[in-house]
N, C-alpha and C. Protein backbone atom coordinates (compact mmCIF):
# COMPACT_ATOMS: atom_id res chain seq x y z
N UNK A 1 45.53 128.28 38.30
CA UNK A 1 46.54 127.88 39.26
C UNK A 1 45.86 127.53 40.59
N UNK A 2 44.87 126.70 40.28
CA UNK A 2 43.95 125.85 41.59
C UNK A 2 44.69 125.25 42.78
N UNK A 3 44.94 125.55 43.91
CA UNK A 3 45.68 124.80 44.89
C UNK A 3 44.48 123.86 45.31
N UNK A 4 45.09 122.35 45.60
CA UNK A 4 43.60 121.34 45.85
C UNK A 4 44.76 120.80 47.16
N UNK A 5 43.86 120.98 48.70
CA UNK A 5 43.99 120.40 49.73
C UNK A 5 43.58 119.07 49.61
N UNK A 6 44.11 117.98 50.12
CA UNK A 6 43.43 116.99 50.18
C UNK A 6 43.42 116.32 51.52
N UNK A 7 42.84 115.57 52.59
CA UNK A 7 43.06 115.30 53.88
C UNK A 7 43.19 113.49 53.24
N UNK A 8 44.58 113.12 54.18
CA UNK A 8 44.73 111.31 53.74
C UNK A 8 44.58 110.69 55.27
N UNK A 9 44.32 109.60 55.18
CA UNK A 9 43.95 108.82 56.66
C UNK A 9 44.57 107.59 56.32
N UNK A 10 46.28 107.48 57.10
CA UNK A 10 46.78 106.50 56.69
C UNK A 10 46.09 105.46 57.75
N UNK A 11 46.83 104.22 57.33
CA UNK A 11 46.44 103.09 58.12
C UNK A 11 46.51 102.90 59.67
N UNK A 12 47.53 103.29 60.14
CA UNK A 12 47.24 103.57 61.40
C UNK A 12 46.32 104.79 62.46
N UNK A 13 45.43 105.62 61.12
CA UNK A 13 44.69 106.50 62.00
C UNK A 13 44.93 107.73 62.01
N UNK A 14 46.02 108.10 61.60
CA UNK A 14 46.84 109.45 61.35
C UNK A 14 46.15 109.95 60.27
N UNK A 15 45.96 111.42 59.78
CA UNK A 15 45.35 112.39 58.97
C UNK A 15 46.86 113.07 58.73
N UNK A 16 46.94 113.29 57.47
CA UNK A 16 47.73 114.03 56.95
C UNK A 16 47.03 115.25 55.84
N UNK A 17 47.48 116.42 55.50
CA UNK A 17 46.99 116.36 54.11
C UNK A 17 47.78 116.88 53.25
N UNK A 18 47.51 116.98 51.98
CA UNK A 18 48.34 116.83 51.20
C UNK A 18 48.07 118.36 50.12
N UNK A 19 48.79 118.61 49.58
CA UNK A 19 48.20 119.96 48.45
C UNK A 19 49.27 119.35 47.21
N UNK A 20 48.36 119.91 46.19
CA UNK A 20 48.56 119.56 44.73
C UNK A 20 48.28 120.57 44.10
N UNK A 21 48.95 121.45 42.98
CA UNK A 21 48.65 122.06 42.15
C UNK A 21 48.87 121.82 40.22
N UNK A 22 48.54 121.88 39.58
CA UNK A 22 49.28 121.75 38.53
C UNK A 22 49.70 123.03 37.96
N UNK A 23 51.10 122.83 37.76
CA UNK A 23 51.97 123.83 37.71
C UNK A 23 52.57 124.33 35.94
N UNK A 24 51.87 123.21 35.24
CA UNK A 24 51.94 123.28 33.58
C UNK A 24 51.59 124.54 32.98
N UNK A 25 50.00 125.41 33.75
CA UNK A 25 50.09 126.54 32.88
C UNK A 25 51.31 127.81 33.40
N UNK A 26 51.75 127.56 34.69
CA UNK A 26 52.93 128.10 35.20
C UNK A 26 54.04 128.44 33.97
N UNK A 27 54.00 126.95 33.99
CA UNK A 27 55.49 126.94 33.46
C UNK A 27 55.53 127.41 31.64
N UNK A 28 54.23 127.00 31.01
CA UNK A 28 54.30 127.98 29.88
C UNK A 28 54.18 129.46 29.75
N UNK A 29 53.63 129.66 30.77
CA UNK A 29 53.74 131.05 30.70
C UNK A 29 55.25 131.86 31.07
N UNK A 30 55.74 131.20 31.92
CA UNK A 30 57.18 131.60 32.11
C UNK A 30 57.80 131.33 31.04
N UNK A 31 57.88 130.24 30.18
CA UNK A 31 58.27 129.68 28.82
C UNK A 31 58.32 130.97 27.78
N UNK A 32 57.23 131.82 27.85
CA UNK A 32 56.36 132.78 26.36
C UNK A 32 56.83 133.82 27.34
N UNK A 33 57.09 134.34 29.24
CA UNK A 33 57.91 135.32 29.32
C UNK A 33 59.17 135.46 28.72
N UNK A 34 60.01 134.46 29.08
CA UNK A 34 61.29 134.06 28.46
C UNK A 34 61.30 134.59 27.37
N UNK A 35 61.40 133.79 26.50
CA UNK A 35 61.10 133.87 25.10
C UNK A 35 60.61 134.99 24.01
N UNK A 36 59.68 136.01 25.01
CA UNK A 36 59.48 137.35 24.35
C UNK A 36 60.56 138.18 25.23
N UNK A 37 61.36 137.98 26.06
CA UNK A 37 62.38 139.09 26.77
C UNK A 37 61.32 139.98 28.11
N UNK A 38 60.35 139.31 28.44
CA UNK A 38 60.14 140.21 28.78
C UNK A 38 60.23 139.68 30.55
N UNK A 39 61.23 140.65 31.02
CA UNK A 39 61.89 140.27 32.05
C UNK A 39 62.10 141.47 33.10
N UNK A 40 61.71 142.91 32.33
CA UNK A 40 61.05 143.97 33.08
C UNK A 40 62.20 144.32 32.88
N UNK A 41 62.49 145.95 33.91
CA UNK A 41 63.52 146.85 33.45
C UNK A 41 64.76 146.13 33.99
N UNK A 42 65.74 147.24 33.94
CA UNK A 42 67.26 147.63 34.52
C UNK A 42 66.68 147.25 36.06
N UNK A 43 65.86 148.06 36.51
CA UNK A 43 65.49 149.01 37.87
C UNK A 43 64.81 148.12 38.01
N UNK A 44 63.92 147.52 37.74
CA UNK A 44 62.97 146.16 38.05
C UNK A 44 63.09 144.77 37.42
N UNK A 45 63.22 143.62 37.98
CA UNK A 45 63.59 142.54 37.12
C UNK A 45 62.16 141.85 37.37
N UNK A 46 62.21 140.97 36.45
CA UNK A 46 60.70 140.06 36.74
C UNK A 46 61.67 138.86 36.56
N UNK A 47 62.02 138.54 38.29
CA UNK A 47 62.78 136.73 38.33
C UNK A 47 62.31 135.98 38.10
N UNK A 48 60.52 135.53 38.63
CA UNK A 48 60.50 134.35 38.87
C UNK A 48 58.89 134.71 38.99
N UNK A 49 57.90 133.32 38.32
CA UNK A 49 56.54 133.08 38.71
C UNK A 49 56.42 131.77 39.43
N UNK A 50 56.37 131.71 40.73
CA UNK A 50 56.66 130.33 41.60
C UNK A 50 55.15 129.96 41.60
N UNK A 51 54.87 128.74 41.62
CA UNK A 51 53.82 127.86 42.24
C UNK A 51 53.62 128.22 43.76
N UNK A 52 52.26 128.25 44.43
CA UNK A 52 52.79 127.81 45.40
C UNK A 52 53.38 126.65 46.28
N UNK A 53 53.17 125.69 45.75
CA UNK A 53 53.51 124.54 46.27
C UNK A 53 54.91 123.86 45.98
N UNK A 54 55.77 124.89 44.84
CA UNK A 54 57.19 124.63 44.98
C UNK A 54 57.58 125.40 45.92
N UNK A 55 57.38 126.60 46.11
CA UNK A 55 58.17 127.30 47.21
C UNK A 55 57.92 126.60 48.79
N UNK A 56 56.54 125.97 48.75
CA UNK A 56 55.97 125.34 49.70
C UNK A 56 57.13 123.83 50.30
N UNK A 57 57.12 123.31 48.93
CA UNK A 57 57.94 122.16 49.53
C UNK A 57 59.68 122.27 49.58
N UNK A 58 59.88 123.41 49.22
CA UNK A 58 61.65 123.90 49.18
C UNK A 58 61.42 124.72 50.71
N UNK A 59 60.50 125.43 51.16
CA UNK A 59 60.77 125.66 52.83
C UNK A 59 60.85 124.39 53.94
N UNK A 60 59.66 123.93 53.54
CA UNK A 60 59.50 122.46 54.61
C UNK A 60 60.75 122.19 54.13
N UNK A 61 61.43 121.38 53.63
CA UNK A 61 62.66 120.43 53.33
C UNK A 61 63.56 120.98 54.12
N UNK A 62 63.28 122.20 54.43
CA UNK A 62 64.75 123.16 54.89
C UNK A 62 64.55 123.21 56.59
N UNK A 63 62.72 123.11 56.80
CA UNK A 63 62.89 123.06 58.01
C UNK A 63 62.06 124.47 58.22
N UNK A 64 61.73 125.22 57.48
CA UNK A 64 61.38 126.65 57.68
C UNK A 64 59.89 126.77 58.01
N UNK A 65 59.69 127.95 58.66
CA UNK A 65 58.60 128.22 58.54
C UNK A 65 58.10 129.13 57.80
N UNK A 66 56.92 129.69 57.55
CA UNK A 66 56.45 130.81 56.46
C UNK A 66 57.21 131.90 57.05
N UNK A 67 56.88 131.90 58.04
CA UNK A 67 57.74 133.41 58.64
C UNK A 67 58.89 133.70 58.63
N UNK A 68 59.34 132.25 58.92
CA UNK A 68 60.94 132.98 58.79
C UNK A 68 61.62 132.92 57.34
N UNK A 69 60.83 132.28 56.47
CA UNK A 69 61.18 132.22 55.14
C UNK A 69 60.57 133.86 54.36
N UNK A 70 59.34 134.18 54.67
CA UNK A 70 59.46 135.90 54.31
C UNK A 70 60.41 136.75 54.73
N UNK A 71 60.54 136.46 56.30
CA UNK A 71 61.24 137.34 56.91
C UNK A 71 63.22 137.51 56.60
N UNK A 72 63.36 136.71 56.03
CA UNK A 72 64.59 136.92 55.72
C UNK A 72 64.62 136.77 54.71
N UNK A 73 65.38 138.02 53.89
CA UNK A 73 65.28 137.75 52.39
C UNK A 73 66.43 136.60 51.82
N UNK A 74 67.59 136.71 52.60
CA UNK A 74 68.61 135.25 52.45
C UNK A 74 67.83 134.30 52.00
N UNK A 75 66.43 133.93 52.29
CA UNK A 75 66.02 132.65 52.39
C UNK A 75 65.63 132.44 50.94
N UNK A 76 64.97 133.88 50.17
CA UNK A 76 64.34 133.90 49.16
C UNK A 76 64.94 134.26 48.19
N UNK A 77 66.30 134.69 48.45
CA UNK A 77 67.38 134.75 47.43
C UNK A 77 68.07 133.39 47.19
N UNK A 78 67.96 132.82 48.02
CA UNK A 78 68.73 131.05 48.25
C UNK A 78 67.84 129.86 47.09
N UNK A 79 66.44 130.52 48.05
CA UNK A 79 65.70 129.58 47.25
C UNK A 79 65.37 130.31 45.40
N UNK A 80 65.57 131.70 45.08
CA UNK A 80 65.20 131.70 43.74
C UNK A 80 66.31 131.58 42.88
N UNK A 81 67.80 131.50 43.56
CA UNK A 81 68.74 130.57 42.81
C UNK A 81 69.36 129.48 42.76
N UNK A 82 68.06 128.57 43.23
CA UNK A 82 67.88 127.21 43.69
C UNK A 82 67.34 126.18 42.31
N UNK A 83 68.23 125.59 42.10
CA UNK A 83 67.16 124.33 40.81
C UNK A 83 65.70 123.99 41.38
N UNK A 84 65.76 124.27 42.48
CA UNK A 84 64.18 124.21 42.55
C UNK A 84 63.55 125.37 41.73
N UNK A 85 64.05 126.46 41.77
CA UNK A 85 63.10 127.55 40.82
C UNK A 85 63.46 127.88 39.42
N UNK A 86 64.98 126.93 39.57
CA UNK A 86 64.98 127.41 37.80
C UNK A 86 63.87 126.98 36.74
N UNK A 87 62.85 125.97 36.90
CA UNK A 87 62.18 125.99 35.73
C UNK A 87 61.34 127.41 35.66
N UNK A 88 60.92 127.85 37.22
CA UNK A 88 60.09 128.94 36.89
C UNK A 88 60.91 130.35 36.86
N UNK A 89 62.00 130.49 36.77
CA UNK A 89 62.52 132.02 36.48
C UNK A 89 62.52 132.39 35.44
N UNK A 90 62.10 133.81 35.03
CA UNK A 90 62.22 134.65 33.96
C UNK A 90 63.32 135.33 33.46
N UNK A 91 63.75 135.78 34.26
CA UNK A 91 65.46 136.60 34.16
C UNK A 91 65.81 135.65 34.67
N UNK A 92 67.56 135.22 33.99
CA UNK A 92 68.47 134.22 34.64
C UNK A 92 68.92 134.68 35.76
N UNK A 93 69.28 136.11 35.97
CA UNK A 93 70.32 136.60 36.18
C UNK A 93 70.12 136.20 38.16
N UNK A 94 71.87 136.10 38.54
CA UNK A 94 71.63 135.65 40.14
C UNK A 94 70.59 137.08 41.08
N UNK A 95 70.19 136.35 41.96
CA UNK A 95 69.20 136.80 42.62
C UNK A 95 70.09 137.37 43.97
C-alpha cells in the first residue's frame, strides 16, 4: 500500500503535486474480510480498511483539514457511511 508523491509543473510555472496509491490489494483484502465474516465482535466492529488517499480526497472536497477531520468524529462517521467508503467497509452496518 505504497503512497507515490509526485511534484507536476504545469504550464504556467505552478508546482502542484499529486499522490497516487493503488488501492487493488486494499480492496481484495476487504473482499476475503467480507466474505469470511470476519468483522470483529459485538463490542468491536472492524468497519472499514481506507486507503489513504480516499479518505484524503473525501476531506479536501469537503474543504477539511486533517485536524478538523480527526477531531470530530461527525466527520468520520459521515465519511465511513459515505459511497466513498463503501467499497472499503467490512461490516455494513451504519457507522
Amino acid at each position: 500500500m505504497e503512497l507515490k508523491t509526485v511534484a507536476v509543473v504545469s504550464d504556467d510555472g505552478k508546482v502542484y503535486h499529486q499522490e497516487a496509491q493503488d488501492v487493488e490489494p486494499v480492496l481484495n483484502h476487504v473482499r476475503y474480510l467480507r466474505e469470511t465474516g470476519q468483522t470483529g465482535s459485538s463490542e468491536m466492529r472492524h468497519a472499514a480498511k481506507i486507503p489513504w488517499v480516499v479518505s484524503e480526497n473525501w476531506r479536501k472536497k469537503r474543504g477539511l483539514s486533517f485536524h478538523e477531520f480527526m477531531a470530530n468524529p461527525a466527520h468520520a462517521a459521515a465519511f465511513l457511511n459515505s459511497e466513498d467508503a463503501a467499497p472499503y467497509r467490512i461490516w455494513p452496518g451504519k457507522v
